[in-house]
Protein backbone atom coordinates (compact mmCIF):
# COMPACT_ATOMS: atom_id res chain seq x y z
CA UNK A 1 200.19 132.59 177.31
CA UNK A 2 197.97 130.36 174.96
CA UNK A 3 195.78 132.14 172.83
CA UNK A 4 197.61 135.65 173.18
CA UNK A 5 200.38 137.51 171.54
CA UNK A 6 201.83 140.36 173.09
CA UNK A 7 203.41 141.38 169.85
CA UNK A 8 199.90 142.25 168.64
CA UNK A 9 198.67 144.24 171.82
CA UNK A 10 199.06 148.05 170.90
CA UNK A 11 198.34 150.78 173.75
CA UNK A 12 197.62 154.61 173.52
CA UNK A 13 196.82 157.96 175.08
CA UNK A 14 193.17 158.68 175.62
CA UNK A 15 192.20 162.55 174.39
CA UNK A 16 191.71 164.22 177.90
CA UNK A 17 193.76 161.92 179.46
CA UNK A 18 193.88 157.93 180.52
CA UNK A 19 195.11 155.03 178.28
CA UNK A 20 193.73 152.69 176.25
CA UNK A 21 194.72 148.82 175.20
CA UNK A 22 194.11 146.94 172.18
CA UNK A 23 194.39 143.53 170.26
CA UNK A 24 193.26 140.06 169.67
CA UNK A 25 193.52 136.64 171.77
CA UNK A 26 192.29 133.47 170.66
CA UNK A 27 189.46 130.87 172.85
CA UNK A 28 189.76 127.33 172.12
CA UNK A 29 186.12 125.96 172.10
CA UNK A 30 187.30 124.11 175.41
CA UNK A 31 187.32 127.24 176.99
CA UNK A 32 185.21 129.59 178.44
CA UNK A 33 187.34 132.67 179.42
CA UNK A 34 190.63 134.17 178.86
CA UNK A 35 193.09 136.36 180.76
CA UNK A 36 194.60 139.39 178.87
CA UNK A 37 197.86 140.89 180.33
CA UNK A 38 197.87 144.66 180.86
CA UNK A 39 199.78 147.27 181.67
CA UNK A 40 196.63 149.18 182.96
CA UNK A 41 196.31 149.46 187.02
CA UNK A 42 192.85 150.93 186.63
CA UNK A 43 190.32 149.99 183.80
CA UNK A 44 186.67 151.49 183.25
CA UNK A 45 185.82 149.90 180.02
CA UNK A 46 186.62 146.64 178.38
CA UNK A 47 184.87 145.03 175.10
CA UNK A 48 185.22 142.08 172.57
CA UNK A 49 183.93 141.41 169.29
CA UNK A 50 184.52 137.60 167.37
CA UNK A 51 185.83 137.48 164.32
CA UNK A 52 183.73 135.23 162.07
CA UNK A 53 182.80 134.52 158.66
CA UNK A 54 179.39 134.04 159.02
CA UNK A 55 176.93 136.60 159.95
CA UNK A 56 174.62 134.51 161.68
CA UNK A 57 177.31 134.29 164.48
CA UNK A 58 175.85 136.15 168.22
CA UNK A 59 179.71 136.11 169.85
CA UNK A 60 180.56 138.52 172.55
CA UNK A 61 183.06 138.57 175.17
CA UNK A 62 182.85 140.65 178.27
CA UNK A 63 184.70 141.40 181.29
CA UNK A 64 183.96 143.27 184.87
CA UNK A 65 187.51 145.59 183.87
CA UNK A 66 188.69 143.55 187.75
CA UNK A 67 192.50 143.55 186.97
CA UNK A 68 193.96 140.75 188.96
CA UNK A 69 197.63 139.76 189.15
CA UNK A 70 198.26 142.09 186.00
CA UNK A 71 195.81 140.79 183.58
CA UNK A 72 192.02 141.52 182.31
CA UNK A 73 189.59 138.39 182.59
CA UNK A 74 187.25 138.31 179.12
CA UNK A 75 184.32 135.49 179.59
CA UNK A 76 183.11 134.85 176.02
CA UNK A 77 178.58 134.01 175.60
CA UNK A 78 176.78 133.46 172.78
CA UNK A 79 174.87 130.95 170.61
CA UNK A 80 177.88 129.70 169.24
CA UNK A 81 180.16 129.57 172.29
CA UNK A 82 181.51 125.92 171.33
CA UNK A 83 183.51 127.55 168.29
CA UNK A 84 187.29 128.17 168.60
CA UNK A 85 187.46 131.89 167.96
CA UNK A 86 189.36 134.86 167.57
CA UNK A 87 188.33 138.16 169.52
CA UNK A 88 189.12 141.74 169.12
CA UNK A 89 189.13 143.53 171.99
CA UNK A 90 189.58 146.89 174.06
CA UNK A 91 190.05 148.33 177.52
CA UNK A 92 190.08 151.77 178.73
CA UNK A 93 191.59 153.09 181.91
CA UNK A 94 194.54 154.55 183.22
């Protein structure tokens, strides 16, 4: 998949149970979303932060935690939405 490396994706145990998935994809400034693979069946929280060097960037990237066909959609927003950009980003579920 464009954009994502599973190599970087790291998962762990939740304290009091459930899982948690972490890592970075990249959005081409021709795109507006991205989908994340997974191994979650259930998520209940999902965020993603842009890594920039300026801090008069407003980047965010959400998603609806809707796991579809083994993946996590992330739509990105923000004033500079045009930008090809990396994200950080995390779900939680089980």
């Amino acid at each position: 998949m464009a954009g994502f490396d599973l190599d970087t994706q790291r998962s762990y145990t939740l304290p009091g149970g459930g899982r948690g998935e972490s890592g970075y994809f990249d959005i081409s400034a021709r795109s507006r979303s991205i989908e994340v693979p997974t191994r979650l069946i259930n998520c209940y929280s999902g965020t993603a932060v842009a890594k920039t060097n300026s801090t008069t960037h407003s980047l965010a990237a959400t998603t609806d935690c809707a796991i579809t066909a083994g993946a996590i959609t992330f739509w990105r927003h923000g004033q500079y939405a045009q930008e090809d950009v990396r994200y950080y980003y995390e779900v939680k579920g089980w």
